[in-house]
PDB file of N, CA and C in Angstrom:
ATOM      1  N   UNK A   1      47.404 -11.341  34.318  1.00  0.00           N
ATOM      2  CA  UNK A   1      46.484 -12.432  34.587  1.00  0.00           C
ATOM      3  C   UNK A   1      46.561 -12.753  36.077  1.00  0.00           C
ATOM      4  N   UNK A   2      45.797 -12.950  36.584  1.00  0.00           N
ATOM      5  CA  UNK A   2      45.366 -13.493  37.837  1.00  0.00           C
ATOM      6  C   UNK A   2      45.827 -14.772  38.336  1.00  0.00           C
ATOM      7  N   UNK A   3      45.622 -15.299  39.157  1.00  0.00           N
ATOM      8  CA  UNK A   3      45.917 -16.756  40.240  1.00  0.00           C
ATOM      9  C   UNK A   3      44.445 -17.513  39.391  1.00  0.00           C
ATOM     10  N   UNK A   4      43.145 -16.659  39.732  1.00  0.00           N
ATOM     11  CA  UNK A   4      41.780 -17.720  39.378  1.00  0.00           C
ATOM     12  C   UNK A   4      41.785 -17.863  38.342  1.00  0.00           C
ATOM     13  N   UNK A   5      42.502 -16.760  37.204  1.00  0.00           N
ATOM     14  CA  UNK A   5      42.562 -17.257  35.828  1.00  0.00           C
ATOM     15  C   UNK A   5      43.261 -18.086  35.625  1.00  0.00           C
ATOM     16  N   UNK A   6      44.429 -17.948  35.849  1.00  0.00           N
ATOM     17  CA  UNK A   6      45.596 -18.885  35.406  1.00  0.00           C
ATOM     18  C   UNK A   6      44.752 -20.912  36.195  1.00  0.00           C
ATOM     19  N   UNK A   7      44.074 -20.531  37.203  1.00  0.00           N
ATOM     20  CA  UNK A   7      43.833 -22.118  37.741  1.00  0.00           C
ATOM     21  C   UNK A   7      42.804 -22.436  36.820  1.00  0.00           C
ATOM     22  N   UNK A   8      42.050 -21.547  36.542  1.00  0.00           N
ATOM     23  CA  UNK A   8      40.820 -21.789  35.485  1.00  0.00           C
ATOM     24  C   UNK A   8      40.851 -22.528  34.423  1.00  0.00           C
ATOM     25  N   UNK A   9      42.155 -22.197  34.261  1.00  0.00           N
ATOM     26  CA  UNK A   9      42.722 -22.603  32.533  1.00  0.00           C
ATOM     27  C   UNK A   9      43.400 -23.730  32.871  1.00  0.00           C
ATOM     28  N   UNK A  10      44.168 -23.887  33.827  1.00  0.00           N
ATOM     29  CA  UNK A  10      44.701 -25.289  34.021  1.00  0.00           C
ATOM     30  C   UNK A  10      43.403 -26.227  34.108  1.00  0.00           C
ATOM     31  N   UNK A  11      42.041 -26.485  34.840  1.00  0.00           N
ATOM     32  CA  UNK A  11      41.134 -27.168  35.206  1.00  0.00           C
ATOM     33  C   UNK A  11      40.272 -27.102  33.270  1.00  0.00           C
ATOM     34  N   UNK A  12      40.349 -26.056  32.637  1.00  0.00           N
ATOM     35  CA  UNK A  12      39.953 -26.612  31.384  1.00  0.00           C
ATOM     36  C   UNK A  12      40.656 -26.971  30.732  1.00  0.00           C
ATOM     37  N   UNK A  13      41.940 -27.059  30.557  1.00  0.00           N
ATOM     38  CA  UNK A  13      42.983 -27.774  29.749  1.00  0.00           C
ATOM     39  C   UNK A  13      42.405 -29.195  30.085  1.00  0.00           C
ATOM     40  N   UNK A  14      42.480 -29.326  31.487  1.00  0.00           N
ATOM     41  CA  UNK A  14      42.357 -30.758  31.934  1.00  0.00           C
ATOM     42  C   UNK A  14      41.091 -31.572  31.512  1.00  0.00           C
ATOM     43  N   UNK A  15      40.139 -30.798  31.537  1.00  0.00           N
ATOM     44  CA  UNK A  15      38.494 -31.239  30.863  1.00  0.00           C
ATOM     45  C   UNK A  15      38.991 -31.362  29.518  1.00  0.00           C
ATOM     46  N   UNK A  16      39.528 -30.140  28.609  1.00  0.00           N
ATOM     47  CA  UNK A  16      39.671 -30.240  27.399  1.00  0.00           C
ATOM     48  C   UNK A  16      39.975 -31.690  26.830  1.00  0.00           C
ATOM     49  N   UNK A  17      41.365 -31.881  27.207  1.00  0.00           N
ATOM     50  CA  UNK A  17      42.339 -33.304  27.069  1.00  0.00           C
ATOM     51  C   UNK A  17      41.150 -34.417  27.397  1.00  0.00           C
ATOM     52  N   UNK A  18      40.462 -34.222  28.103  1.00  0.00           N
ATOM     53  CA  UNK A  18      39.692 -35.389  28.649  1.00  0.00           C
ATOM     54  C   UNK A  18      39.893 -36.523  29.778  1.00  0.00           C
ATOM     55  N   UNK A  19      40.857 -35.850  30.502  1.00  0.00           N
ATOM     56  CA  UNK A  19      41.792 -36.132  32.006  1.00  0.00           C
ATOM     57  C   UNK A  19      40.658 -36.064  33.317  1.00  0.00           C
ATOM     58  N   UNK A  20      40.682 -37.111  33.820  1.00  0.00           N
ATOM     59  CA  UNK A  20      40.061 -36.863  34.981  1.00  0.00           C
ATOM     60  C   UNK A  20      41.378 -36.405  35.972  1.00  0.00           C
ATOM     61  N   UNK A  21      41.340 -35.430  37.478  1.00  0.00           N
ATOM     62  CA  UNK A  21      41.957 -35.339  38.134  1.00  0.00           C
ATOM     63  C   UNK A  21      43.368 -36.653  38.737  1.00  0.00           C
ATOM     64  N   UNK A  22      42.652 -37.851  38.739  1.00  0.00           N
ATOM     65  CA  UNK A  22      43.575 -38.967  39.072  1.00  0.00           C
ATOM     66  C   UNK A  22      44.384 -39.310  37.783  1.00  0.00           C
ATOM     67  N   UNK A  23      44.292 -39.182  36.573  1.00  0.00           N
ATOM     68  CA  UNK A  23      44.937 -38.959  35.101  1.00  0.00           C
ATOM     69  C   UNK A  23      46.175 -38.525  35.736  1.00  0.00           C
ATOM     70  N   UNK A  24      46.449 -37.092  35.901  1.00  0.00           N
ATOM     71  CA  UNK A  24      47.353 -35.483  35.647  1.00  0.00           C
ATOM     72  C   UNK A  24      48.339 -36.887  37.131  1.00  0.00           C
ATOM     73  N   UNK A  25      47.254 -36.958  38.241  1.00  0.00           N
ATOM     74  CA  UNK A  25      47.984 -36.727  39.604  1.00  0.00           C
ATOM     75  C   UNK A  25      49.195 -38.242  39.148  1.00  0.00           C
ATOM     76  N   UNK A  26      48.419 -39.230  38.119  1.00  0.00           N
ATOM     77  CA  UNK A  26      49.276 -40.234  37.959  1.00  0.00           C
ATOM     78  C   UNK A  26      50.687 -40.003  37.162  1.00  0.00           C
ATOM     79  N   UNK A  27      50.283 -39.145  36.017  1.00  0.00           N
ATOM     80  CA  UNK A  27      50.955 -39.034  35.330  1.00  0.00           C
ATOM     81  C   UNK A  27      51.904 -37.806  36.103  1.00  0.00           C
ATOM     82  N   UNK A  28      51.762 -37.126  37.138  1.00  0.00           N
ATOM     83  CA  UNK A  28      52.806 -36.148  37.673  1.00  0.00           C
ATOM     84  C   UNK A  28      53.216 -36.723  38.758  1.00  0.00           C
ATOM     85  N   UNK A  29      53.127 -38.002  39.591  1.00  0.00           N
ATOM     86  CA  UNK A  29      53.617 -38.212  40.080  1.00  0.00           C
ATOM     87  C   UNK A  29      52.949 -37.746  41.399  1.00  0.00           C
ATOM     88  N   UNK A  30      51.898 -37.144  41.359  1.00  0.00           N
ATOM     89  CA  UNK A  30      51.694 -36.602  42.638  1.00  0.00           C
ATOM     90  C   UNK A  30      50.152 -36.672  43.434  1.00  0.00           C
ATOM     91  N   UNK A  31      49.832 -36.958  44.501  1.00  0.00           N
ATOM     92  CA  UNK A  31      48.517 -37.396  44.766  1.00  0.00           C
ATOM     93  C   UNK A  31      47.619 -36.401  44.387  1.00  0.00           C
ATOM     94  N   UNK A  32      46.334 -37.293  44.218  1.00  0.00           N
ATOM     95  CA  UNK A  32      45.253 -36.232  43.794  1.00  0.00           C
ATOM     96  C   UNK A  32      44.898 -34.900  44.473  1.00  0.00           C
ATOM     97  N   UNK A  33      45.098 -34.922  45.526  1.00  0.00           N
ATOM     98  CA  UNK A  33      44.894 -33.829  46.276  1.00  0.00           C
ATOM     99  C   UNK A  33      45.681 -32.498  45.742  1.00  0.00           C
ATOM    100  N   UNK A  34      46.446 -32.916  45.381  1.00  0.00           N
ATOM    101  CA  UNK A  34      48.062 -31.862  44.232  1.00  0.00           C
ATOM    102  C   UNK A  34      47.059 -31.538  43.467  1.00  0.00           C
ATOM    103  N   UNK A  35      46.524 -32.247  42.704  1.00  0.00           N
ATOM    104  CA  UNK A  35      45.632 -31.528  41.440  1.00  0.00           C
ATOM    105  C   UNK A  35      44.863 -30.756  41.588  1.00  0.00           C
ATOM    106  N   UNK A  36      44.089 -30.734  42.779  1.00  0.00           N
ATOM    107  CA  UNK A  36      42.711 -30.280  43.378  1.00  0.00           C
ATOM    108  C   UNK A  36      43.293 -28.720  43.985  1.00  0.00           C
ATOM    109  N   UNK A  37      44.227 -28.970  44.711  1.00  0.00           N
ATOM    110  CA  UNK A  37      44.475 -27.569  44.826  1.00  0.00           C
ATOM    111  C   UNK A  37      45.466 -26.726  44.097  1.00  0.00           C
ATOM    112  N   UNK A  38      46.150 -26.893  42.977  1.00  0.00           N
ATOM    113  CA  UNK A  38      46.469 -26.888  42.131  1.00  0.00           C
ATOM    114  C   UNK A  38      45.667 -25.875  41.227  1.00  0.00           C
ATOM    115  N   UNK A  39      44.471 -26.366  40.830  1.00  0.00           N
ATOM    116  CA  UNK A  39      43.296 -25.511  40.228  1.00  0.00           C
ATOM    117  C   UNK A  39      42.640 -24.931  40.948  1.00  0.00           C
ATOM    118  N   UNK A  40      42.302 -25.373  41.872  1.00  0.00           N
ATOM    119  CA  UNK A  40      41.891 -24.074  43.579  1.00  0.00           C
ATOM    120  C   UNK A  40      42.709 -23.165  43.289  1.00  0.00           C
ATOM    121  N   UNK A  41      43.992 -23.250  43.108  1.00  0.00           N
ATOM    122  CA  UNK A  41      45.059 -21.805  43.457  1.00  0.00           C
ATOM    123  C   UNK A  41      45.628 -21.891  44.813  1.00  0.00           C
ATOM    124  N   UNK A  42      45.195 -23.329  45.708  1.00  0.00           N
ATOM    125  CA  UNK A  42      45.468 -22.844  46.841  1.00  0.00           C
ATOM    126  C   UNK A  42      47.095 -23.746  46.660  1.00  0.00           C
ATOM    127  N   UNK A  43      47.830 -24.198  45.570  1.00  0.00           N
ATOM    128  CA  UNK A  43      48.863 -24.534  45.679  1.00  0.00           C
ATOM    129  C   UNK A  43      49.517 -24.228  44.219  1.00  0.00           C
ATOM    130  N   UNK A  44      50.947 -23.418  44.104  1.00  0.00           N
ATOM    131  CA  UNK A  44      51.451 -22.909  43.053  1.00  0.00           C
ATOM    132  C   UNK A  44      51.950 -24.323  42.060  1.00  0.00           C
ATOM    133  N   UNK A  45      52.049 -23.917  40.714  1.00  0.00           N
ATOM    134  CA  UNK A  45      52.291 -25.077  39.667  1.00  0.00           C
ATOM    135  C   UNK A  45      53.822 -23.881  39.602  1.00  0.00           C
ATOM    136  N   UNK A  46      54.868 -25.102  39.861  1.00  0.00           N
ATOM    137  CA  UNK A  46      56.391 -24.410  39.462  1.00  0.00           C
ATOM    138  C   UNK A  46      56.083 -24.919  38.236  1.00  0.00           C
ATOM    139  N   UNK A  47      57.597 -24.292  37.330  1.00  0.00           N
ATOM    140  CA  UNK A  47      57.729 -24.103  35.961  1.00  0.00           C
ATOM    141  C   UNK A  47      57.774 -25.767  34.909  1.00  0.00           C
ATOM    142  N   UNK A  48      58.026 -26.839  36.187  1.00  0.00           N
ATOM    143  CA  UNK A  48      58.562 -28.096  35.668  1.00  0.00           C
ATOM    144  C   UNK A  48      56.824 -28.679  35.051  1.00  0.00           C
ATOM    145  N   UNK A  49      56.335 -28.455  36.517  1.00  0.00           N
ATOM    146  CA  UNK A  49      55.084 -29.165  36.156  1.00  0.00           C
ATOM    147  C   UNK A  49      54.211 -28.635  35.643  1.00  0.00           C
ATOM    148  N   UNK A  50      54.246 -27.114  35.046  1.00  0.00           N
ATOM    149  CA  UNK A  50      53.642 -26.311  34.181  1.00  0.00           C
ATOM    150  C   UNK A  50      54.058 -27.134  32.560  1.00  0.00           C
ATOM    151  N   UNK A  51      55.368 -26.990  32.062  1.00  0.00           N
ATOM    152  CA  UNK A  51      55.666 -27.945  31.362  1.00  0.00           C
ATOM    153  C   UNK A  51      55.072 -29.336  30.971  1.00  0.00           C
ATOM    154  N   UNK A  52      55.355 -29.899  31.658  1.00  0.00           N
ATOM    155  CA  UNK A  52      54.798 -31.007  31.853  1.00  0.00           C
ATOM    156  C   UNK A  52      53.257 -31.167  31.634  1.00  0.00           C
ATOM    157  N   UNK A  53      52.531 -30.380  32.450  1.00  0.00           N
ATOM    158  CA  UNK A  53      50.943 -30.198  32.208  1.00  0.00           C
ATOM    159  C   UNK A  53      50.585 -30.005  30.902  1.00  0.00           C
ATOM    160  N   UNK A  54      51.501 -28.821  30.092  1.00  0.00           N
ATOM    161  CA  UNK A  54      51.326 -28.075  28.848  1.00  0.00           C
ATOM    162  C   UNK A  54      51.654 -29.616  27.734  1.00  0.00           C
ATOM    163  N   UNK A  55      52.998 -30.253  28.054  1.00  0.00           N
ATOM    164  CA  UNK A  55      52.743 -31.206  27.128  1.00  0.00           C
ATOM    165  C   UNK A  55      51.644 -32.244  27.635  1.00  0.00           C
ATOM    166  N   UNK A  56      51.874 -33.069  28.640  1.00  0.00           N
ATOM    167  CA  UNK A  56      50.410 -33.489  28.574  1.00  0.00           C
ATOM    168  C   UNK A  56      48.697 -33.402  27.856  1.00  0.00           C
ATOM    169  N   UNK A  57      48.172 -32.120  28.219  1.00  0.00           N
ATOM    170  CA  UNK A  57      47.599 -31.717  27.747  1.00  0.00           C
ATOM    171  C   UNK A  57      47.759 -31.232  26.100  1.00  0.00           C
ATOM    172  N   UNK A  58      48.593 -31.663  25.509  1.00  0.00           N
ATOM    173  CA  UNK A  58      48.786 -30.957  24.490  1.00  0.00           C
ATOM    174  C   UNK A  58      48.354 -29.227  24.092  1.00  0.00           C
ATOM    175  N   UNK A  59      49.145 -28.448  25.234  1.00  0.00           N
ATOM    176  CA  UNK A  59      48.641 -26.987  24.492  1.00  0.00           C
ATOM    177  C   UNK A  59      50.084 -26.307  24.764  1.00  0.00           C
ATOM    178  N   UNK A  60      49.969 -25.619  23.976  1.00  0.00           N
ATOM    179  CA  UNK A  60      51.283 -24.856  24.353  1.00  0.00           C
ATOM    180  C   UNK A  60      51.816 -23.735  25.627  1.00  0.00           C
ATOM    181  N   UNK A  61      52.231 -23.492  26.047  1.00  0.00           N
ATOM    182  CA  UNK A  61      52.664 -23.051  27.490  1.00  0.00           C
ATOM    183  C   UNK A  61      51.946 -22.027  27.753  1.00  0.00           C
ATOM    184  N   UNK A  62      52.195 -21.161  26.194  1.00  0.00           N
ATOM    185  CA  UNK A  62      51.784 -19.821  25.831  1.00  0.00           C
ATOM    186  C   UNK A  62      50.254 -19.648  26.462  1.00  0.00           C
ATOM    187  N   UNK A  63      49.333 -20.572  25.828  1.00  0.00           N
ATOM    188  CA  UNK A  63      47.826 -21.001  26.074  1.00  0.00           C
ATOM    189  C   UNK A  63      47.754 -20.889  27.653  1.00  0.00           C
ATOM    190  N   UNK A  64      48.238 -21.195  28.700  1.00  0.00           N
ATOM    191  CA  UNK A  64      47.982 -20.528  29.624  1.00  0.00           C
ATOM    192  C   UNK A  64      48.076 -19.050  30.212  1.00  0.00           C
ATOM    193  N   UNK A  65      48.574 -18.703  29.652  1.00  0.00           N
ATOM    194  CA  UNK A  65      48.927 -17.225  30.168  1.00  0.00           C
ATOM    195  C   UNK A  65      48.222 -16.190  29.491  1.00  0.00           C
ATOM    196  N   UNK A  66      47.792 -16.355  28.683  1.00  0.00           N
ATOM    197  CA  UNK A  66      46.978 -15.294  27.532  1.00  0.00           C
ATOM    198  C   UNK A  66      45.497 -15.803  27.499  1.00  0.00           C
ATOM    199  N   UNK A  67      44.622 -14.749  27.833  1.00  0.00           N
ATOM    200  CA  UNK A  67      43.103 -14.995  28.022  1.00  0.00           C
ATOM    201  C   UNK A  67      42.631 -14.502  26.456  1.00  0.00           C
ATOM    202  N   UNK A  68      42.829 -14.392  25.367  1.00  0.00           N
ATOM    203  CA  UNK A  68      43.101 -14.284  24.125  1.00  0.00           C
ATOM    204  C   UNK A  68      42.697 -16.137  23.769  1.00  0.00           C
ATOM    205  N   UNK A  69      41.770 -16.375  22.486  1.00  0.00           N
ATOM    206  CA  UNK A  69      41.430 -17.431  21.945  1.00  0.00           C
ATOM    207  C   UNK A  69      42.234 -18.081  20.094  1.00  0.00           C
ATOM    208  N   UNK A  70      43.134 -16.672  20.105  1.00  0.00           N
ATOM    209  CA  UNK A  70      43.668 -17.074  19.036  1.00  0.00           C
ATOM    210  C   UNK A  70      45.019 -17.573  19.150  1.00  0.00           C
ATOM    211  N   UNK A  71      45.524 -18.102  20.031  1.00  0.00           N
ATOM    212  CA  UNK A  71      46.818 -18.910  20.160  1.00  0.00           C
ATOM    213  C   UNK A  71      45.960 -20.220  19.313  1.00  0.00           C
ATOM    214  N   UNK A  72      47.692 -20.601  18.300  1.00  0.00           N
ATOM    215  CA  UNK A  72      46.941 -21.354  17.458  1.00  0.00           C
ATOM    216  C   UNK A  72      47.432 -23.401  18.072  1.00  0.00           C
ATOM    217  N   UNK A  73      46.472 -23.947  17.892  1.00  0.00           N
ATOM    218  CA  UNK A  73      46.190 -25.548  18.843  1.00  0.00           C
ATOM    219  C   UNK A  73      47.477 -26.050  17.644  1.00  0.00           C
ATOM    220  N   UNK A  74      48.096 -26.977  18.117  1.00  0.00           N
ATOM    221  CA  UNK A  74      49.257 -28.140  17.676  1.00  0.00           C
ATOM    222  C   UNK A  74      48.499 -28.885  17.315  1.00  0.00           C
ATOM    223  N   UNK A  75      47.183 -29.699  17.169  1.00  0.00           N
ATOM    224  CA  UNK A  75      46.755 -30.927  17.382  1.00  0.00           C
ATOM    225  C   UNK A  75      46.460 -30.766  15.742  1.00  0.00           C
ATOM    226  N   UNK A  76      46.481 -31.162  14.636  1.00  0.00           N
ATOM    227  CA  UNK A  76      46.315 -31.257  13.676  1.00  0.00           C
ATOM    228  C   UNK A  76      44.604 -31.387  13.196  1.00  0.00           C
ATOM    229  N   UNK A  77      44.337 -32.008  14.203  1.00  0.00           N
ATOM    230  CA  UNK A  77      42.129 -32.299  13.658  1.00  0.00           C
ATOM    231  C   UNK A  77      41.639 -31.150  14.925  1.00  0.00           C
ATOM    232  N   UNK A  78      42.224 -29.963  15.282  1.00  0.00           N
ATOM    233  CA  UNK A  78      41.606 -29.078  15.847  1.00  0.00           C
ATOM    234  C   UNK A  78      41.107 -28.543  15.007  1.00  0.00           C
ATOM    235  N   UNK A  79      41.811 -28.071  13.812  1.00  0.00           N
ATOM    236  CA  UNK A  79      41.307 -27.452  12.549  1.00  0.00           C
ATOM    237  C   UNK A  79      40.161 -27.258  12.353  1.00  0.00           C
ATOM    238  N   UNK A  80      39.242 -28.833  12.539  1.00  0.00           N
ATOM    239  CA  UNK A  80      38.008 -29.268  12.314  1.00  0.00           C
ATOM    240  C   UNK A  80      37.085 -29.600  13.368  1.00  0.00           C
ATOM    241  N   UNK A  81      36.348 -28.796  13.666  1.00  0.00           N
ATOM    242  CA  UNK A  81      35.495 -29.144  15.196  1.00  0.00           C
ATOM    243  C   UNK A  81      34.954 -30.471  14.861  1.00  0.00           C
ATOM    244  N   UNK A  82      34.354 -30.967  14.313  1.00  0.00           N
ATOM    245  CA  UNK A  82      34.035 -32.406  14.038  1.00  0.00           C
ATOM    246  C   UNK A  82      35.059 -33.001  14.136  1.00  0.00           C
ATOM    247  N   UNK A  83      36.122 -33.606  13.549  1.00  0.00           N
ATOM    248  CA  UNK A  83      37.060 -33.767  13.427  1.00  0.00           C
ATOM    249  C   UNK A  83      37.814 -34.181  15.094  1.00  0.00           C
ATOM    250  N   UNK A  84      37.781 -32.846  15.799  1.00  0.00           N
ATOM    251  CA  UNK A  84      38.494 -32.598  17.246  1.00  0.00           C
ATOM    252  C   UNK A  84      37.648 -33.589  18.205  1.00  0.00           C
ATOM    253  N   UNK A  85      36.407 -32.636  18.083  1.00  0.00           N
ATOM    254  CA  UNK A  85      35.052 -33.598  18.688  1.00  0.00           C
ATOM    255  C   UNK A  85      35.483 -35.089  18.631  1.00  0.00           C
ATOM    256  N   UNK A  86      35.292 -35.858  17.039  1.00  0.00           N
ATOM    257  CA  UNK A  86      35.639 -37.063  17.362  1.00  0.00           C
ATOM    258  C   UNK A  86      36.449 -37.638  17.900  1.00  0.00           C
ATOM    259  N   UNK A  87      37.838 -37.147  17.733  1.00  0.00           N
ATOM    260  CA  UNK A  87      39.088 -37.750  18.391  1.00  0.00           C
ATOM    261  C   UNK A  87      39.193 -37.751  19.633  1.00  0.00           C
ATOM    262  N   UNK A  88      38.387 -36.753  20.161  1.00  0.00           N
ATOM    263  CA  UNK A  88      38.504 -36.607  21.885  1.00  0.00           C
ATOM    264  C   UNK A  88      37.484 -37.264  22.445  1.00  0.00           C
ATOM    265  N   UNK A  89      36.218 -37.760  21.708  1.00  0.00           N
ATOM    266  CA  UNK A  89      35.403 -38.879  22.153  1.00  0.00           C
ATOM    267  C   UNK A  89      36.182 -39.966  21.813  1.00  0.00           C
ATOM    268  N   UNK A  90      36.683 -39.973  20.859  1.00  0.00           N
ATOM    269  CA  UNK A  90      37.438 -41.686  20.285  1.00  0.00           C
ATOM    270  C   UNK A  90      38.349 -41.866  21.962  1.00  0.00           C
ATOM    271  N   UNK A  91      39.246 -40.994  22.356  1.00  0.00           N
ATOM    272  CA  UNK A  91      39.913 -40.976  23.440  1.00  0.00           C
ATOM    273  C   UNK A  91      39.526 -41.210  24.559  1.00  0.00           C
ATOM    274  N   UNK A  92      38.443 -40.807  25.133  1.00  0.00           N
ATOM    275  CA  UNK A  92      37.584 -41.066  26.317  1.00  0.00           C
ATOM    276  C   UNK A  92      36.955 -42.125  26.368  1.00  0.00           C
ATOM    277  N   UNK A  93      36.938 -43.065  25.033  1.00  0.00           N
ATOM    278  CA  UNK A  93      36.206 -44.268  25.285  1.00  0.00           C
ATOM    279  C   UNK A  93      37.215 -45.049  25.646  1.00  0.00           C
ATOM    280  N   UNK A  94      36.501 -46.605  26.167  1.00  0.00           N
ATOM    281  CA  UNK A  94      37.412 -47.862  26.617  1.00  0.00           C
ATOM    282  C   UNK A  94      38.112 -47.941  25.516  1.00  0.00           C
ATOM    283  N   UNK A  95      39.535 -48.366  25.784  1.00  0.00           N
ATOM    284  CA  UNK A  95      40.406 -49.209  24.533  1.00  0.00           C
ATOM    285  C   UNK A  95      40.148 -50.207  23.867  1.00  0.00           C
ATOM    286  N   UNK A  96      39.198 -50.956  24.185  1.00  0.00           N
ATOM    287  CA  UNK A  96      38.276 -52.372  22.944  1.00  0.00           C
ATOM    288  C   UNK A  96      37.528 -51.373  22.593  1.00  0.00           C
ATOM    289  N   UNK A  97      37.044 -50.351  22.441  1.00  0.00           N
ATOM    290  CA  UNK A  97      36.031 -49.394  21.569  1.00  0.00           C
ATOM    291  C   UNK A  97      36.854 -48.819  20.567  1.00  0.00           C
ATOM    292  N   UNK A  98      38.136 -48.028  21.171  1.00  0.00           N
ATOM    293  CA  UNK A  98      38.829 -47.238  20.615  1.00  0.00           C
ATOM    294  C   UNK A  98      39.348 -48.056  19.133  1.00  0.00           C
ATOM    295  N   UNK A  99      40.104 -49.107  19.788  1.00  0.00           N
ATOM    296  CA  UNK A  99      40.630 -50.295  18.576  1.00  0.00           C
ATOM    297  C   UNK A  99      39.445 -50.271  17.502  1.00  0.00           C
ATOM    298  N   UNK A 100      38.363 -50.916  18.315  1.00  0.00           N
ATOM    299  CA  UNK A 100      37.336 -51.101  16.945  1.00  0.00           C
ATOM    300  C   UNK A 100      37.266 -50.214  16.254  1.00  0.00           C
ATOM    301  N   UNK A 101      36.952 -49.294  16.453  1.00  0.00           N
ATOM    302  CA  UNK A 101      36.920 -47.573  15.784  1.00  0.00           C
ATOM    303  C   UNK A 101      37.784 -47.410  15.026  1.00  0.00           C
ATOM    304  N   UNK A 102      39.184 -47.546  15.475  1.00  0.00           N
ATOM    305  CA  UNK A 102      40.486 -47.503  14.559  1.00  0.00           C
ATOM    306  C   UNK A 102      40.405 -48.595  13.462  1.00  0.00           C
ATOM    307  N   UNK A 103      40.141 -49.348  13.130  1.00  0.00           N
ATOM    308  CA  UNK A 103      39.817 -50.361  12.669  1.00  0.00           C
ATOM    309  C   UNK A 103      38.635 -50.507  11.423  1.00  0.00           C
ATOM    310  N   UNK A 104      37.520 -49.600  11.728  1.00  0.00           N
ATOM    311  CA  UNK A 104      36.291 -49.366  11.238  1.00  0.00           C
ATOM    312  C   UNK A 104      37.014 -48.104  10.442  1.00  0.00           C
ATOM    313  N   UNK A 105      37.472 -47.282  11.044  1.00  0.00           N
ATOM    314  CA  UNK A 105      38.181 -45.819   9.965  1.00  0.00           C
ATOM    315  C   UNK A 105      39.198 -46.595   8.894  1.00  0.00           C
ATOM    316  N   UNK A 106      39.646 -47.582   9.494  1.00  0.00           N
ATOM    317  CA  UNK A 106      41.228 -48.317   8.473  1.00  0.00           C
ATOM    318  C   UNK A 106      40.180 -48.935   7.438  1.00  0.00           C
ATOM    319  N   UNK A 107      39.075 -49.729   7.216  1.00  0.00           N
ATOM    320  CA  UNK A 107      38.180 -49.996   6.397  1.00  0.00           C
ATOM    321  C   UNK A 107      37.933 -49.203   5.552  1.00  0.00           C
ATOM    322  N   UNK A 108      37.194 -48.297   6.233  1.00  0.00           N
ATOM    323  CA  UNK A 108      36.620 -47.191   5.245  1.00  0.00           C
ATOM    324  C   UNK A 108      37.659 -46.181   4.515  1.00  0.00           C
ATOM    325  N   UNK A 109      38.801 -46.248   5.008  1.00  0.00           N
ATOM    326  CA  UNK A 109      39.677 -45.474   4.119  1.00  0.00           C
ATOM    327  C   UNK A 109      40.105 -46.694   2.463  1.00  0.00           C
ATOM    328  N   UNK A 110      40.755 -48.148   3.044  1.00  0.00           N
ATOM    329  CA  UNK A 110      41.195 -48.662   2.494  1.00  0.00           C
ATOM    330  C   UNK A 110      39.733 -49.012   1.068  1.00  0.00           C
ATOM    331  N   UNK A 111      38.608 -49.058   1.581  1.00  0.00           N
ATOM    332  CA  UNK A 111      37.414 -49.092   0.783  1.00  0.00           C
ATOM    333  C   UNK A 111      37.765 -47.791  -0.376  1.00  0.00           C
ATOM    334  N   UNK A 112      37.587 -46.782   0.209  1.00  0.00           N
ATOM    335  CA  UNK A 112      37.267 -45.253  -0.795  1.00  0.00           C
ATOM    336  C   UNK A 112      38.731 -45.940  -1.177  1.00  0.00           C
ATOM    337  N   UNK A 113      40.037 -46.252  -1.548  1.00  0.00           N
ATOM    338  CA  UNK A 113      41.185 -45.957  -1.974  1.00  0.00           C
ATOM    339  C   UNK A 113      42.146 -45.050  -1.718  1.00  0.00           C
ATOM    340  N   UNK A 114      41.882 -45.020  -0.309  1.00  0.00           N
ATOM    341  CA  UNK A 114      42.705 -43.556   0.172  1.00  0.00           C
ATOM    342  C   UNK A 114      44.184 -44.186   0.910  1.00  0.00           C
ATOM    343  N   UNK A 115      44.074 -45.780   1.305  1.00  0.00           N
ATOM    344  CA  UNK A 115      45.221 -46.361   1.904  1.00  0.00           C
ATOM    345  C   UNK A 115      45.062 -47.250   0.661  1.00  0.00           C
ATOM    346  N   UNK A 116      46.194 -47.695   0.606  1.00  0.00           N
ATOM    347  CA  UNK A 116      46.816 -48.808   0.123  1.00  0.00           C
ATOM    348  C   UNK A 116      46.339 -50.499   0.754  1.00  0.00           C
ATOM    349  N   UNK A 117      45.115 -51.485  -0.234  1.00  0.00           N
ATOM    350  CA  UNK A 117      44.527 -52.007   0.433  1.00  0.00           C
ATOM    351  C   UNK A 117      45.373 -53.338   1.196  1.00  0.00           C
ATOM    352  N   UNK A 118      46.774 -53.287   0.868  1.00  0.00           N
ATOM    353  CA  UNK A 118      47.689 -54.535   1.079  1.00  0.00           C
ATOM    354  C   UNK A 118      48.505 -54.184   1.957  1.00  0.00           C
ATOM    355  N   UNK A 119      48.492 -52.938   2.708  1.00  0.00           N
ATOM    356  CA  UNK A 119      49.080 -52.565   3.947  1.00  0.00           C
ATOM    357  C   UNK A 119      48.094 -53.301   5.124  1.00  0.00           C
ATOM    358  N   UNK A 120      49.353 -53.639   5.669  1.00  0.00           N
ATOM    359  CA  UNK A 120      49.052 -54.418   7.149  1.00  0.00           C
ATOM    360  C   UNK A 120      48.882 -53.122   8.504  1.00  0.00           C
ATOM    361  N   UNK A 121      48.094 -52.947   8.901  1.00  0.00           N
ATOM    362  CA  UNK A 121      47.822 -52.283  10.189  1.00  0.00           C
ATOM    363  C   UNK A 121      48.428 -53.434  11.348  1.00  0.00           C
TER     364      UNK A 121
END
């Protein structure tokens, strides 16, 4: 694999997750400009913050290095493109959206009988 592949895949991990560039640079500690060239290629990711990226992003390490689509996703509602879809819009919205949402699903489960209607959220 290449330098442009390997940055390629870091910059869609990062879309994937739903991370804007200032996200990664907060959460690594390092100014945005780190991120930017980072996925340029014009600056190497050592092994820590490869790590780090991989959990972040939730993918496994492996998922970068292999241009192959069958490494299999950790995330449990990948399973289900609907499913994935929603959760990663549920994620990208504001947190008074997100709550409501969580909230509106805790209904409709406790309605059908799928939760227990005397559990406290």
């Amino acid at each position: 694999m290449d330098r442009k592949t390997f940055c390629n895949k870091l910059r869609k991990a990062r879309i994937e997750a739903g991370f804007k560039q200032e996200h990664v640079a907060k959460y690594l500690n390092l100014p945005i400009s780190a991120i930017s060239v980072m996925e340029s290629g014009t600056r190497k990711v050592d092994v820590f913050e490869l790590k780090k990226l991989a959990d972040f992003y939730n993918k496994p390490i492996e998922w970068f290095f292999h241009e192959h689509n069958n490494i299999q996703r950790r995330r449990w509602y990948d399973l289900d493109p609907v499913l994935s879809e929603a959760v990663d819009l549920m994620r990208q919205a504001p947190m008074k959206l997100q709550k409501s949402a969580a909230y509106a699903i805790i209904g409709f489960l406790k309605q059908g009988g799928f939760v227990d209607p005397n559990k406290q959220f």
